[in-house]
N, C-alpha and C. Protein backbone atom coordinates (compact mmCIF):
# COMPACT_ATOMS: atom_id res chain seq x y z
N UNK A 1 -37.40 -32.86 -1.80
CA UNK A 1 -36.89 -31.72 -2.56
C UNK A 1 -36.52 -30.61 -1.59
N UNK A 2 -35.08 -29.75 -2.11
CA UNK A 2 -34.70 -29.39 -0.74
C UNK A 2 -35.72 -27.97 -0.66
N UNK A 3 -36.25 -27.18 0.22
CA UNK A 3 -37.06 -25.51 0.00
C UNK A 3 -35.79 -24.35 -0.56
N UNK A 4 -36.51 -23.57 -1.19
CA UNK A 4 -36.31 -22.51 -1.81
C UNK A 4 -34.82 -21.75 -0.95
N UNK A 5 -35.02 -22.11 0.00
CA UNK A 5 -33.82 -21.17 0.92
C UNK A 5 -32.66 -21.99 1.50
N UNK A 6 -32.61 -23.26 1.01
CA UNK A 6 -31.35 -24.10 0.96
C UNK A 6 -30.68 -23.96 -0.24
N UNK A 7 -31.07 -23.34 -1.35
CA UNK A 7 -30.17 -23.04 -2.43
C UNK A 7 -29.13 -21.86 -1.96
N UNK A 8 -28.30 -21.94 -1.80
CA UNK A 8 -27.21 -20.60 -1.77
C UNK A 8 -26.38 -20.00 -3.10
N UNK A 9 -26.28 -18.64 -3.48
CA UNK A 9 -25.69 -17.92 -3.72
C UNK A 9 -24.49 -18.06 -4.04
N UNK A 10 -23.43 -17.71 -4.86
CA UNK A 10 -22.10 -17.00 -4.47
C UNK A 10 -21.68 -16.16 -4.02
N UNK A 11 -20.96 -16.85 -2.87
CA UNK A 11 -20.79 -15.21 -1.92
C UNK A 11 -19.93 -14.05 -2.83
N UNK A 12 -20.12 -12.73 -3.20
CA UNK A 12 -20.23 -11.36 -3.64
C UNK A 12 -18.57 -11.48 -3.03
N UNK A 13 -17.47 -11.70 -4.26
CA UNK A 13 -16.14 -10.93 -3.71
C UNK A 13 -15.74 -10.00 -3.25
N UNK A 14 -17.12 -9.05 -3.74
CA UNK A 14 -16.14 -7.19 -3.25
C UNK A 14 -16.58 -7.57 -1.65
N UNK A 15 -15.31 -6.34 -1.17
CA UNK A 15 -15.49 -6.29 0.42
C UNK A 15 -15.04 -4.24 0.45
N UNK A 16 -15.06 -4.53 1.74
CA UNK A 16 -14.22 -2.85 1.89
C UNK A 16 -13.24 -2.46 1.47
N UNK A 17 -12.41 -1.45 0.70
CA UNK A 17 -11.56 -0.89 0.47
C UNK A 17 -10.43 -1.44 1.96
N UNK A 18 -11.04 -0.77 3.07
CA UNK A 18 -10.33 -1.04 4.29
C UNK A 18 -9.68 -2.50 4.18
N UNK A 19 -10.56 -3.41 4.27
CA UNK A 19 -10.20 -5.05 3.99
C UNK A 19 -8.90 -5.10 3.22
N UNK A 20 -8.47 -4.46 2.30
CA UNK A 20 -7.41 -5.09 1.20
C UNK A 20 -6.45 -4.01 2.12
N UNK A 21 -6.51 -2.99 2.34
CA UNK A 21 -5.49 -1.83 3.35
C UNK A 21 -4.81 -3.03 3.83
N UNK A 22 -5.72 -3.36 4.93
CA UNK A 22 -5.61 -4.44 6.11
C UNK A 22 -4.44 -5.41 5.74
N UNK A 23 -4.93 -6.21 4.44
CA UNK A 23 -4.51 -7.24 4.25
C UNK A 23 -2.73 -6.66 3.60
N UNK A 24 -2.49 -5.72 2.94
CA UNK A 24 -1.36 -5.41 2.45
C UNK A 24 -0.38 -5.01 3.89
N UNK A 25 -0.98 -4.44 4.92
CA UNK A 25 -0.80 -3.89 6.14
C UNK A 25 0.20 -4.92 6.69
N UNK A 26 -0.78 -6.40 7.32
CA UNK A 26 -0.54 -7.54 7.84
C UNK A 26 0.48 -8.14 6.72
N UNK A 27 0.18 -8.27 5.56
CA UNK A 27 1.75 -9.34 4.61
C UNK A 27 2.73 -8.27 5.17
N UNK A 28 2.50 -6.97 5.03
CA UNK A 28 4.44 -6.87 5.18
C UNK A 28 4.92 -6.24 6.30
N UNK A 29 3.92 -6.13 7.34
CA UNK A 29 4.57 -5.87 9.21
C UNK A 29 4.15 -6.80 9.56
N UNK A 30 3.38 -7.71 9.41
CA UNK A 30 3.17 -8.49 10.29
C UNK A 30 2.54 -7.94 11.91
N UNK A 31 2.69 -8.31 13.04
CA UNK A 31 2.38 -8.22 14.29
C UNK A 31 2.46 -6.74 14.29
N UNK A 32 2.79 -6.27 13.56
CA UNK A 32 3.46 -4.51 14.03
C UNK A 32 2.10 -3.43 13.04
N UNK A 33 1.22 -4.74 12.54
CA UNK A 33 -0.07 -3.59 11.82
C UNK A 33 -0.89 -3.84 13.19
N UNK A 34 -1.65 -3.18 13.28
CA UNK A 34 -2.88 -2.85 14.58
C UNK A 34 -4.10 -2.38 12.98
N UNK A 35 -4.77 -2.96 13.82
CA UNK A 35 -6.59 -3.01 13.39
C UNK A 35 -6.87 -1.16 13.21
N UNK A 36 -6.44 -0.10 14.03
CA UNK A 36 -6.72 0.95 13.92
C UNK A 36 -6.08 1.85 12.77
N UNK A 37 -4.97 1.16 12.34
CA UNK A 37 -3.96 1.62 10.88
C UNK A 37 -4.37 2.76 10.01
N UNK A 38 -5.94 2.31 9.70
CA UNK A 38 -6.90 3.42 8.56
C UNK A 38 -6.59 4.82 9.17
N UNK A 39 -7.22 4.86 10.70
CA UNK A 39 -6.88 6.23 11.33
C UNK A 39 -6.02 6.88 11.03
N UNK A 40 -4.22 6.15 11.28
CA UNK A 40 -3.07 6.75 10.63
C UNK A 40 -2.86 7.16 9.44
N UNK A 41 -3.72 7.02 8.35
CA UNK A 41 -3.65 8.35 6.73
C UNK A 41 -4.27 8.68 6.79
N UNK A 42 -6.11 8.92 7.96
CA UNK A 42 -6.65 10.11 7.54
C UNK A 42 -6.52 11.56 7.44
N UNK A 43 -6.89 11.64 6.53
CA UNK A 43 -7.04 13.35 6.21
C UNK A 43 -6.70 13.99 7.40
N UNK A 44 -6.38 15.21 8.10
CA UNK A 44 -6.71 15.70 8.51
C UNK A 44 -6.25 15.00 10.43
N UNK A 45 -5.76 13.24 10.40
CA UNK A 45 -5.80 12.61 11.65
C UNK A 45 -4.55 11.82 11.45
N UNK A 46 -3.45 12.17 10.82
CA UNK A 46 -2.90 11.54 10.66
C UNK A 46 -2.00 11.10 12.30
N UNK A 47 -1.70 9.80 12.60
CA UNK A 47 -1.11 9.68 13.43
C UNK A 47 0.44 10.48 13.99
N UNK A 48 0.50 10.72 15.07
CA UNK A 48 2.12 11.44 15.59
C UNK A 48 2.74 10.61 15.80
N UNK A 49 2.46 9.48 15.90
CA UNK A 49 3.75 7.87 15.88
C UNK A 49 4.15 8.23 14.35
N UNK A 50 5.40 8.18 14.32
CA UNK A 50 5.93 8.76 13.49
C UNK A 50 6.03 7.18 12.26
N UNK A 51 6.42 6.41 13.35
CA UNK A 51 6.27 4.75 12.39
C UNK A 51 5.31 4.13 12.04
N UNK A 52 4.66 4.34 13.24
CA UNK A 52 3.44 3.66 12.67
C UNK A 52 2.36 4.84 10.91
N UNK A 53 2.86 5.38 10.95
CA UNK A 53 2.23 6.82 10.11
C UNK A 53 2.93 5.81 8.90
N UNK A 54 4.22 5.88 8.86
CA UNK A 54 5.29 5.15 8.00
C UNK A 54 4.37 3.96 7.58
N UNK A 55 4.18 3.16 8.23
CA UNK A 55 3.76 2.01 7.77
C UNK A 55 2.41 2.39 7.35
N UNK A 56 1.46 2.93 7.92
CA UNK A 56 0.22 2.91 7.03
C UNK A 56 0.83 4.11 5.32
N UNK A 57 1.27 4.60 5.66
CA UNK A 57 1.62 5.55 4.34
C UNK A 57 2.01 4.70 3.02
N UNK A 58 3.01 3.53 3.73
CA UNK A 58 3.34 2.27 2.82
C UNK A 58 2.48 1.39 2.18
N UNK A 59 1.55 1.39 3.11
CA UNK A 59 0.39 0.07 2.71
C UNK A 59 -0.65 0.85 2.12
N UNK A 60 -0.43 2.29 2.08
CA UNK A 60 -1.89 3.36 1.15
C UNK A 60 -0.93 2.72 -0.39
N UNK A 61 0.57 3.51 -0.48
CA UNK A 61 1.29 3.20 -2.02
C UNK A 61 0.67 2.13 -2.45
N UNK A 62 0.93 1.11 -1.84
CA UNK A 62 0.80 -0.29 -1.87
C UNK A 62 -0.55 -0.77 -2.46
N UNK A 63 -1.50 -0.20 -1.84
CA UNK A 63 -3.14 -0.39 -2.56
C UNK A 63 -3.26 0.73 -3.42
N UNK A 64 -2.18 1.37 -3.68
CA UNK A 64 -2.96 2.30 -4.98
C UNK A 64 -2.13 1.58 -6.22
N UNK A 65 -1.10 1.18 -5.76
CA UNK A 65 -0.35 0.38 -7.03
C UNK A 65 -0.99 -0.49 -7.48
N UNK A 66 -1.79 -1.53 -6.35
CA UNK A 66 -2.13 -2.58 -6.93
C UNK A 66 -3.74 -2.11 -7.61
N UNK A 67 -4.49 -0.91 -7.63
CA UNK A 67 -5.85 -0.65 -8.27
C UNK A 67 -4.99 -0.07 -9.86
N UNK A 68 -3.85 0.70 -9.64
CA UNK A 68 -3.60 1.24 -11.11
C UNK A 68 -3.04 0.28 -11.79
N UNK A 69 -2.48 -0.74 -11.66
CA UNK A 69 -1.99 -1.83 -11.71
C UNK A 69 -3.00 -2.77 -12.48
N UNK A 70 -4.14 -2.90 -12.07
CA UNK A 70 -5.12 -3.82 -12.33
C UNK A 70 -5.11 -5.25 -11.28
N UNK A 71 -4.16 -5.10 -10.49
CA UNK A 71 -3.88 -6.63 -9.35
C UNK A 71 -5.02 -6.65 -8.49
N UNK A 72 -5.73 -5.47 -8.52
CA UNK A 72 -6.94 -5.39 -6.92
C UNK A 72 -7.87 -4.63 -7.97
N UNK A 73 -8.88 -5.35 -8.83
CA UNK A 73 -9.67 -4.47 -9.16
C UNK A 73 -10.98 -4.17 -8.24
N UNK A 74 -11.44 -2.44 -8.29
CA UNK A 74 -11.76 -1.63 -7.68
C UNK A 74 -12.91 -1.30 -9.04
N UNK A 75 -14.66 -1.15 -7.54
CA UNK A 75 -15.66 -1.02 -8.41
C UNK A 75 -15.65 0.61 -7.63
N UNK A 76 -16.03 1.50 -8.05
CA UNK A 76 -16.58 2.47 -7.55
C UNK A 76 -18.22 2.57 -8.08
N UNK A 77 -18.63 3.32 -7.25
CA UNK A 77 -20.47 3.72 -7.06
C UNK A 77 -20.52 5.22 -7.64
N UNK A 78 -21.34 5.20 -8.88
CA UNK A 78 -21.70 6.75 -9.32
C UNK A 78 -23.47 6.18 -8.91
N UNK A 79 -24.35 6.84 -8.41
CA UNK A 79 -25.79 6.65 -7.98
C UNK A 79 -25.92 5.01 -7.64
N UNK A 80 -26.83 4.49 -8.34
CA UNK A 80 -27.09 3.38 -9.10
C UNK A 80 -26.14 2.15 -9.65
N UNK A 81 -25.00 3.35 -10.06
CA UNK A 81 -23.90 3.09 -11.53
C UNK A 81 -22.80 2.55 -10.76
N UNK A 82 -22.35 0.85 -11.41
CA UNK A 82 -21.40 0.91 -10.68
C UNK A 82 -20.31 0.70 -12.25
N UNK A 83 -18.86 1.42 -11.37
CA UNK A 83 -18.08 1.58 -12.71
C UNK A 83 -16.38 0.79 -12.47
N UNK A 84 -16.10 -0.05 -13.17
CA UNK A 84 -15.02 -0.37 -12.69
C UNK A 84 -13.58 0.20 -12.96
N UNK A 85 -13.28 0.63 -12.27
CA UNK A 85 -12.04 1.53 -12.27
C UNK A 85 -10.51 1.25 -13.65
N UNK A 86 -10.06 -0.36 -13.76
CA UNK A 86 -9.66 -0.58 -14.64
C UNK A 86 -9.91 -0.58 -15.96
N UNK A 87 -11.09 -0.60 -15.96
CA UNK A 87 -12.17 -1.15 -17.11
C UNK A 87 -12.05 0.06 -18.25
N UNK A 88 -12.54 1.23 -17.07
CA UNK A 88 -13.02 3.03 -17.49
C UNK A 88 -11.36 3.87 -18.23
N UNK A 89 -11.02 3.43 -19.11
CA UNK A 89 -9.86 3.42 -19.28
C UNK A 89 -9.92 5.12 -19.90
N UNK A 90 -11.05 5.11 -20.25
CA UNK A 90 -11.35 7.09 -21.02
C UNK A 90 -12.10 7.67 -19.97
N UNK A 91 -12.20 7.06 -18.62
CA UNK A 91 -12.45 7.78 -17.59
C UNK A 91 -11.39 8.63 -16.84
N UNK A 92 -11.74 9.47 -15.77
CA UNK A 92 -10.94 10.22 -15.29
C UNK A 92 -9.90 9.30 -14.33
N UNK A 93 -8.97 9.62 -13.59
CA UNK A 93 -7.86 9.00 -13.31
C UNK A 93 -7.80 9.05 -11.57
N UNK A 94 -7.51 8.27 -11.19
CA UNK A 94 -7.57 8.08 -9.27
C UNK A 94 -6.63 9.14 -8.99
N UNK A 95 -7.09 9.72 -7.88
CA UNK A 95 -6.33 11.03 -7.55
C UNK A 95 -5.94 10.49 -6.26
N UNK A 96 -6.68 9.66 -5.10
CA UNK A 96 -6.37 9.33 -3.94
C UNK A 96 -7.19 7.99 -3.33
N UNK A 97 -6.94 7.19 -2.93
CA UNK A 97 -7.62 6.20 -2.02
C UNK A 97 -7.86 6.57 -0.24
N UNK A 98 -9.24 6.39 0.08
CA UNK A 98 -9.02 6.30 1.49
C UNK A 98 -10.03 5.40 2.01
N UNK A 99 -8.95 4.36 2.95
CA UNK A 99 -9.53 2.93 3.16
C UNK A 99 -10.78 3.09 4.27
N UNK A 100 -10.75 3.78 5.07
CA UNK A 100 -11.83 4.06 5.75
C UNK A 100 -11.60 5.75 6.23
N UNK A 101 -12.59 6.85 5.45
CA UNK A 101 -12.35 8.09 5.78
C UNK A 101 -12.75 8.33 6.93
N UNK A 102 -13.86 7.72 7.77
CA UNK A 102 -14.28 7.94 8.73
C UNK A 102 -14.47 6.50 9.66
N UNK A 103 -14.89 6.75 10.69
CA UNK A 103 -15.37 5.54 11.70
C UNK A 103 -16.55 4.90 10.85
N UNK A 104 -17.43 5.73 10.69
CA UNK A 104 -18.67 5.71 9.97
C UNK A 104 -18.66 5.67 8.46
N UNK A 105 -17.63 5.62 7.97
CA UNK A 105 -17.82 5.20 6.34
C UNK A 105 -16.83 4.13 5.56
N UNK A 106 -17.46 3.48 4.53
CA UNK A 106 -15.99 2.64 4.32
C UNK A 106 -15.83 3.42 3.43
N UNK A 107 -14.60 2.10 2.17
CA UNK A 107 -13.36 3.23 1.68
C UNK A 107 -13.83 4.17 0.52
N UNK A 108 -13.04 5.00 0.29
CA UNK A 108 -13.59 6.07 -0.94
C UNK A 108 -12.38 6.08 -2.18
N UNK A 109 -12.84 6.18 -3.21
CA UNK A 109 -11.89 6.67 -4.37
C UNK A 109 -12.24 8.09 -4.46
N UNK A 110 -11.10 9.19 -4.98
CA UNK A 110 -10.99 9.99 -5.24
C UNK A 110 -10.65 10.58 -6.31
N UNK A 111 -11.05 11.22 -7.70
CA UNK A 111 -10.65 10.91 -9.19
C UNK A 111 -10.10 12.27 -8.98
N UNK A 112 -9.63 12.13 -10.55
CA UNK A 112 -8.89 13.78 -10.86
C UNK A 112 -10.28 15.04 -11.01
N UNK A 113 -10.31 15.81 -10.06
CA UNK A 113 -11.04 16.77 -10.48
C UNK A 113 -11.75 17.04 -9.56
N UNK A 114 -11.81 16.07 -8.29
CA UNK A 114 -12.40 15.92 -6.55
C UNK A 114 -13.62 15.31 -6.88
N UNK A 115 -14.00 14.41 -7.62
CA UNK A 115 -15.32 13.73 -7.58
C UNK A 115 -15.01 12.31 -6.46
N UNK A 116 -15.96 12.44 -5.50
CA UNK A 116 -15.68 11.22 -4.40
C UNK A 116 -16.73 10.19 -4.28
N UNK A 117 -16.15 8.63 -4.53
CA UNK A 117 -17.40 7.88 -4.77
C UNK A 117 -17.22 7.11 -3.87
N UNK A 118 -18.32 6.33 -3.04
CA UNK A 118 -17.80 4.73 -2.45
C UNK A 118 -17.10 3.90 -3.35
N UNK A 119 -16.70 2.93 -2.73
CA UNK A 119 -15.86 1.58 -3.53
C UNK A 119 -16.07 0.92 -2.66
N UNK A 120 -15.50 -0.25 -3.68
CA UNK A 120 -15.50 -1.76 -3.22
C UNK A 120 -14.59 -2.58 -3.92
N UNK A 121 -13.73 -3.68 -3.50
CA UNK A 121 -12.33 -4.63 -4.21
C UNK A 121 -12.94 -5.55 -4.43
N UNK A 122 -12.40 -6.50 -5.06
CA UNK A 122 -12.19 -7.68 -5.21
C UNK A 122 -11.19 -8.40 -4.59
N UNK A 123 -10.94 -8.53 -3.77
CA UNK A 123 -9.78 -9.17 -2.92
C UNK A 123 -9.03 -10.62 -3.14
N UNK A 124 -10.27 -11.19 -3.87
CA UNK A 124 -10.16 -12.61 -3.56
C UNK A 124 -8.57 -13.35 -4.44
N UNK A 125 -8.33 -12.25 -4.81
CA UNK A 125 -7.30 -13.07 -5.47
C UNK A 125 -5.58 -12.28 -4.74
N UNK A 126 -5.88 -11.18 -4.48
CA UNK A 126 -5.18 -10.42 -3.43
C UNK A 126 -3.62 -11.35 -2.87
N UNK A 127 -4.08 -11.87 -1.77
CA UNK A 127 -2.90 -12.76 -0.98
C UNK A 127 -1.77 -13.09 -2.17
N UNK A 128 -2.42 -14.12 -3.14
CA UNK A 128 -1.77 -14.05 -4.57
C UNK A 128 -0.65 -12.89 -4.96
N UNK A 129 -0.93 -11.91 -5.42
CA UNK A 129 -0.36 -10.91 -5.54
C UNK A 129 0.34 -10.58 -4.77
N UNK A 130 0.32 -10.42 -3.37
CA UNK A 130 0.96 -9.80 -2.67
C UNK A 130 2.38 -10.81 -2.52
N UNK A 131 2.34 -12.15 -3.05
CA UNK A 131 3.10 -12.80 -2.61
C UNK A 131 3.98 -12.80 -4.35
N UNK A 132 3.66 -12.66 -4.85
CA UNK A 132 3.89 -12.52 -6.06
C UNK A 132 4.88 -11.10 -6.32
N UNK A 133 3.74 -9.88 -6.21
CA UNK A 133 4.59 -8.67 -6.34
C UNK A 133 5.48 -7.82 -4.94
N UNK A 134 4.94 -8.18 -3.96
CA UNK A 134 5.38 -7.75 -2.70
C UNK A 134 5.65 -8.64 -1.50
N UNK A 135 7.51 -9.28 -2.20
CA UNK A 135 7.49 -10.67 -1.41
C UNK A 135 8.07 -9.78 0.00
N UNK A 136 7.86 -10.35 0.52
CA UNK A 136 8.63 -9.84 2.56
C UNK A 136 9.89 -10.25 2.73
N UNK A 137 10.18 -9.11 2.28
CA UNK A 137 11.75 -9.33 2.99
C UNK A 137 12.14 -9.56 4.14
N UNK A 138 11.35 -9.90 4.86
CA UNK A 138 11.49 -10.41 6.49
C UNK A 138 12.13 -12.37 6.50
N UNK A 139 11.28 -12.74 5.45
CA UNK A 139 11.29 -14.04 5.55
C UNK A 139 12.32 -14.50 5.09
N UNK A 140 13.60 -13.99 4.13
CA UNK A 140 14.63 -14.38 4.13
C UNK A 140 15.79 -13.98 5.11
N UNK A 141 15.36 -13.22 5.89
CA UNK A 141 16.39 -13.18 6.81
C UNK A 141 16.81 -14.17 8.24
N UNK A 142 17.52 -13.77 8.44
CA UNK A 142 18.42 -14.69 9.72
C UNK A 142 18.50 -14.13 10.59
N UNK A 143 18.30 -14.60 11.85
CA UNK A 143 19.22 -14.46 13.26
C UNK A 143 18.11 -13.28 13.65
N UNK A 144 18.14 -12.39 15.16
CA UNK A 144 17.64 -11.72 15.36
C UNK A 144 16.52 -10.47 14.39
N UNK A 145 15.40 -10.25 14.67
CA UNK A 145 14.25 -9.57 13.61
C UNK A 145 15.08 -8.04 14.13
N UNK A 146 15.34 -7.49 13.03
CA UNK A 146 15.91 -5.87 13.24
C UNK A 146 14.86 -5.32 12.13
N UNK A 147 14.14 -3.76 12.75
CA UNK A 147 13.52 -2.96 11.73
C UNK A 147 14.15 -1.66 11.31
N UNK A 148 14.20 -2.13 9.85
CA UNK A 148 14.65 -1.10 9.08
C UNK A 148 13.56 -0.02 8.27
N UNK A 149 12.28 -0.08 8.80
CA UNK A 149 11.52 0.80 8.32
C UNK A 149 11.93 2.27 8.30
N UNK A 150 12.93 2.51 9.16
CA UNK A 150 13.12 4.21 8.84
C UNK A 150 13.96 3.96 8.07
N UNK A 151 15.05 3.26 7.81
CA UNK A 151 16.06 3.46 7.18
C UNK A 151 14.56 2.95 5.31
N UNK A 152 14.27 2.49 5.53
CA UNK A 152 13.10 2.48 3.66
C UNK A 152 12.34 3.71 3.62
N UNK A 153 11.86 4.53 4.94
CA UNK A 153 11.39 5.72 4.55
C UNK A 153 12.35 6.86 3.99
N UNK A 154 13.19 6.76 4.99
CA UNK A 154 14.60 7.87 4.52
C UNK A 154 15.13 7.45 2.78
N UNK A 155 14.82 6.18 2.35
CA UNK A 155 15.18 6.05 1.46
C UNK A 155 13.92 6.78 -0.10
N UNK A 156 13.11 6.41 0.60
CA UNK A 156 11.56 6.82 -0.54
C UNK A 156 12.21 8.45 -0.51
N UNK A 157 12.71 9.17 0.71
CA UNK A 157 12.57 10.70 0.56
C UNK A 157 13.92 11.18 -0.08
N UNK A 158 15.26 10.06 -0.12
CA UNK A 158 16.10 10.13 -0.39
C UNK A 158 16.16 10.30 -2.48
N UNK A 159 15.34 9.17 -2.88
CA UNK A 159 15.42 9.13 -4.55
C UNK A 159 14.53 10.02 -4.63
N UNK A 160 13.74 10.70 -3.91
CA UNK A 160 12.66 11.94 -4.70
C UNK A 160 13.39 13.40 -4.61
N UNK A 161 14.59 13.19 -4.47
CA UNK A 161 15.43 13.83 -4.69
C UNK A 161 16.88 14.16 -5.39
N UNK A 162 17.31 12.77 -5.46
CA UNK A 162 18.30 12.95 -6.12
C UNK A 162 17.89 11.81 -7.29
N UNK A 163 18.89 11.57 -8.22
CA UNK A 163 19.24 10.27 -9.47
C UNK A 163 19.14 8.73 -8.81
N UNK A 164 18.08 8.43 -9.75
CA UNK A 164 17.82 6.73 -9.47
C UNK A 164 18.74 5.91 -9.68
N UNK A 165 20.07 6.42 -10.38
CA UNK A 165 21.18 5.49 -10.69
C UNK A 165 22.27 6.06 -9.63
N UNK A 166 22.11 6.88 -8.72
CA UNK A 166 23.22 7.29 -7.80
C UNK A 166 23.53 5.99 -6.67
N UNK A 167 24.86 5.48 -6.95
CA UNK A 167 25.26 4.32 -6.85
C UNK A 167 25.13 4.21 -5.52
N UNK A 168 24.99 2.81 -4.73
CA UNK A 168 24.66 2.32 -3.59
C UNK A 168 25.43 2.49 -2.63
N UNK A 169 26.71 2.83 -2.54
CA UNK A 169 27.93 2.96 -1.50
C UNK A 169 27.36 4.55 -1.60
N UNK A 170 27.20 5.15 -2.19
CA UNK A 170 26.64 7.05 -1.79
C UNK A 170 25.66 6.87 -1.11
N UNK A 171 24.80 6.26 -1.31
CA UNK A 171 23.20 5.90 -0.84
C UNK A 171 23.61 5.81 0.80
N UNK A 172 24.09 4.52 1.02
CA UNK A 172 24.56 4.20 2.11
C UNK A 172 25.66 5.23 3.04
N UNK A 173 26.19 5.68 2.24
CA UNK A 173 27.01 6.81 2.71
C UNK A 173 26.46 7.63 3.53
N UNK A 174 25.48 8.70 2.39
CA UNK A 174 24.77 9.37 2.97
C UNK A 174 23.62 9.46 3.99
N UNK A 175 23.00 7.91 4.15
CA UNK A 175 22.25 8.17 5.13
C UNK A 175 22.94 7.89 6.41
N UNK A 176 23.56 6.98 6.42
CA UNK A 176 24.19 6.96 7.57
C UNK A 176 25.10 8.81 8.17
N UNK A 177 24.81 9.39 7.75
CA UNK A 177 25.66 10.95 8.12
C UNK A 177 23.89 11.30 8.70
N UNK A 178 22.77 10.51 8.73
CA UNK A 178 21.42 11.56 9.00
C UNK A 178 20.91 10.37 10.12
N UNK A 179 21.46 9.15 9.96
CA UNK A 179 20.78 7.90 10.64
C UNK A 179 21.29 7.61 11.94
N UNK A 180 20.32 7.31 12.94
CA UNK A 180 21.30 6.64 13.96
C UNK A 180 21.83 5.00 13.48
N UNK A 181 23.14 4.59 14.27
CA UNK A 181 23.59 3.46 13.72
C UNK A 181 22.41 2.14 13.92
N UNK A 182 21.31 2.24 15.13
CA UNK A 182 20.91 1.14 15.25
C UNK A 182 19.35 0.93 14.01
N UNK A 183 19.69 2.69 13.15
CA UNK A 183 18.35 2.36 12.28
C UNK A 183 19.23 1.94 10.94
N UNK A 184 20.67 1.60 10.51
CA UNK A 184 21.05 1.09 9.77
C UNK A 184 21.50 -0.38 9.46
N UNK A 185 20.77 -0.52 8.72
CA UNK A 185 21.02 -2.65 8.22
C UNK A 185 22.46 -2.53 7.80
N UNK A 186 23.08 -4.03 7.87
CA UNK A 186 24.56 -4.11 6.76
C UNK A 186 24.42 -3.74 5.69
N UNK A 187 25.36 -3.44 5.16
CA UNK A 187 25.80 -3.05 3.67
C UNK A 187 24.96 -3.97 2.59
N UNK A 188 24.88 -5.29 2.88
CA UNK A 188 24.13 -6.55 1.64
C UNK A 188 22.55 -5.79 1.99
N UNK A 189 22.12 -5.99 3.19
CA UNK A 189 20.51 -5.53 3.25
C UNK A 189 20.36 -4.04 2.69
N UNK A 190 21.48 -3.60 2.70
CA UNK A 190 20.85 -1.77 2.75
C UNK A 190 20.92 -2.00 1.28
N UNK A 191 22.10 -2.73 0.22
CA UNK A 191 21.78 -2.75 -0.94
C UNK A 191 20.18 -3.02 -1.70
N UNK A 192 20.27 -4.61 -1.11
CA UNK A 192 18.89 -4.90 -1.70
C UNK A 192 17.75 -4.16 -1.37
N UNK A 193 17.62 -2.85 -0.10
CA UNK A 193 16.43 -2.30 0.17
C UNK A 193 16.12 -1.13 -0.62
N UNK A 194 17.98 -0.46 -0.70
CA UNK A 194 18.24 0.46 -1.70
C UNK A 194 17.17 0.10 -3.92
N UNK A 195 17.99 -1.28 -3.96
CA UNK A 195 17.38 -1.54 -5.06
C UNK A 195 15.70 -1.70 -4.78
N UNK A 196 15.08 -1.80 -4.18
CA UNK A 196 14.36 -2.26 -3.78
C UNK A 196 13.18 -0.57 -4.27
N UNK A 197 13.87 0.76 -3.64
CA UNK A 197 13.44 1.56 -3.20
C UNK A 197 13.17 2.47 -4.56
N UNK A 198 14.59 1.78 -5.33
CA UNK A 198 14.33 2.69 -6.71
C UNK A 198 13.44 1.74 -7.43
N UNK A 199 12.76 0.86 -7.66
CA UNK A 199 11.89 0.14 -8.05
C UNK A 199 10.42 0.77 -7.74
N UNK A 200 10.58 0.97 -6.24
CA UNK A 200 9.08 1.85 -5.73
C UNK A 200 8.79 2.96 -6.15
N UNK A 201 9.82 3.48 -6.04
CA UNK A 201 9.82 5.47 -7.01
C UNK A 201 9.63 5.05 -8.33
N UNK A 202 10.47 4.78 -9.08
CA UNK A 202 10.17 4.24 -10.63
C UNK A 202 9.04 4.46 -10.78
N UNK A 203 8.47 3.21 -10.23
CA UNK A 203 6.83 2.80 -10.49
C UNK A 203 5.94 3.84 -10.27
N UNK A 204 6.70 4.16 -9.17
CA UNK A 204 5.49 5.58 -8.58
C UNK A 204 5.69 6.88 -9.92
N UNK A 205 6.85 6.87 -10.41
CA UNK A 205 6.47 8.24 -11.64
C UNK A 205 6.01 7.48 -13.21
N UNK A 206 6.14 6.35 -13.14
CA UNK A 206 5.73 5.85 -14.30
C UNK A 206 4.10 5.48 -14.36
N UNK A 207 3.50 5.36 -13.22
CA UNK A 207 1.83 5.84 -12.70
C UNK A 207 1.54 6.82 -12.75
N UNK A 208 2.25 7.91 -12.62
CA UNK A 208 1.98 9.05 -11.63
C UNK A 208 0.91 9.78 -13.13
């Protein structure tokens, strides 16, 4: 008969807030996320690499979509109390995520009203999703890897300003009058990143 301590457990899905950052980080840069990423949205530390800032700023949207969403459910810690964020539907509302606020702490939720709790994800189903809702546009492309990450940031700052239906030849128009030529894709990519971009805003005021 086997002893008492050869029986195992199920290993506990939640992990760090940081962990799922990570993982949204790595699906859509690939080689171009670094392990230190969290640093670049803290409070107060935000990185002066102006891209790399870009990319962690992307992969914060990215894990807050997928907790309001319900795709990454998120336990937060009141004492004792643990409360699950989707669940608490007459609870107060996420004001901010931060995947690791400090060296020394993992990630925190932030509700409406500044109440700050630990958390913890569920990840395990994660990869899923990401391949699902946030396919990589890297992988259909051809021929030499070109990054168009400024030309998708210029675009996020571009619709928070003007009309989500302002047609794609203006779009393209206009950034190229602010862009250098080697941060602009062809006309077919800038479309689909364009559509791509009013999809992200959308979402982002239909959460908001």
């Amino acid at each position: 008969m086997p002893s008492i301590t050869e029986f195992s457990l199920p290993a506990d899905d939640l992990v760090p807030l940081g962990n799922a950052f990570d993982l949204i980080g790595r699906h859509r840069f690939g080689q171009r996320w670094t392990k230190d990423m969290a640093r670049a949205v803290r409070l107060g530390q935000r990185s002066r690499d102006r891209e790399k800032r870009a990319r962690g700023n992307w992969a914060l949207k990215a894990l807050r979509q997928c907790v309001e969403n319900g795709w990454l459910p998120l336990v937060y810690f009141v004492g004792s109390r643990r409360v699950r964020y989707f669940d608490a539907s007459d609870g107060p509302t996420l004001h901010a995520l931060y995947p690791q606020p400090t060296d020394d702490l993992e990630g925190q939720i932030e509700l409406d009203g500044g109440d700050i709790h630990p958390c913890m994800v569920d990840a395990s189903d994660l990869s899923d999703v990401l391949r699902r809702k946030f396919p990589n546009p890297s992988a259909n492309r051809t021929g030499p890897h070109r990054n168009f990450l400024r030309f998708e940031e210029e675009l996020d700052r571009y619709f928070n300003d003007r009309p989500l239906d302002t047609r794609g030849c203006e779009v393209f128009r206009d950034l190229g009058k602010i862009l250098p030529e080697e941060f602009m894709p062809s006309r077919a990519t800038a479309y689909r990143l364009i559509d791509e971009a009013r999809k992200r805003v959308q979402a982002h005021f239909l959460n908001a």
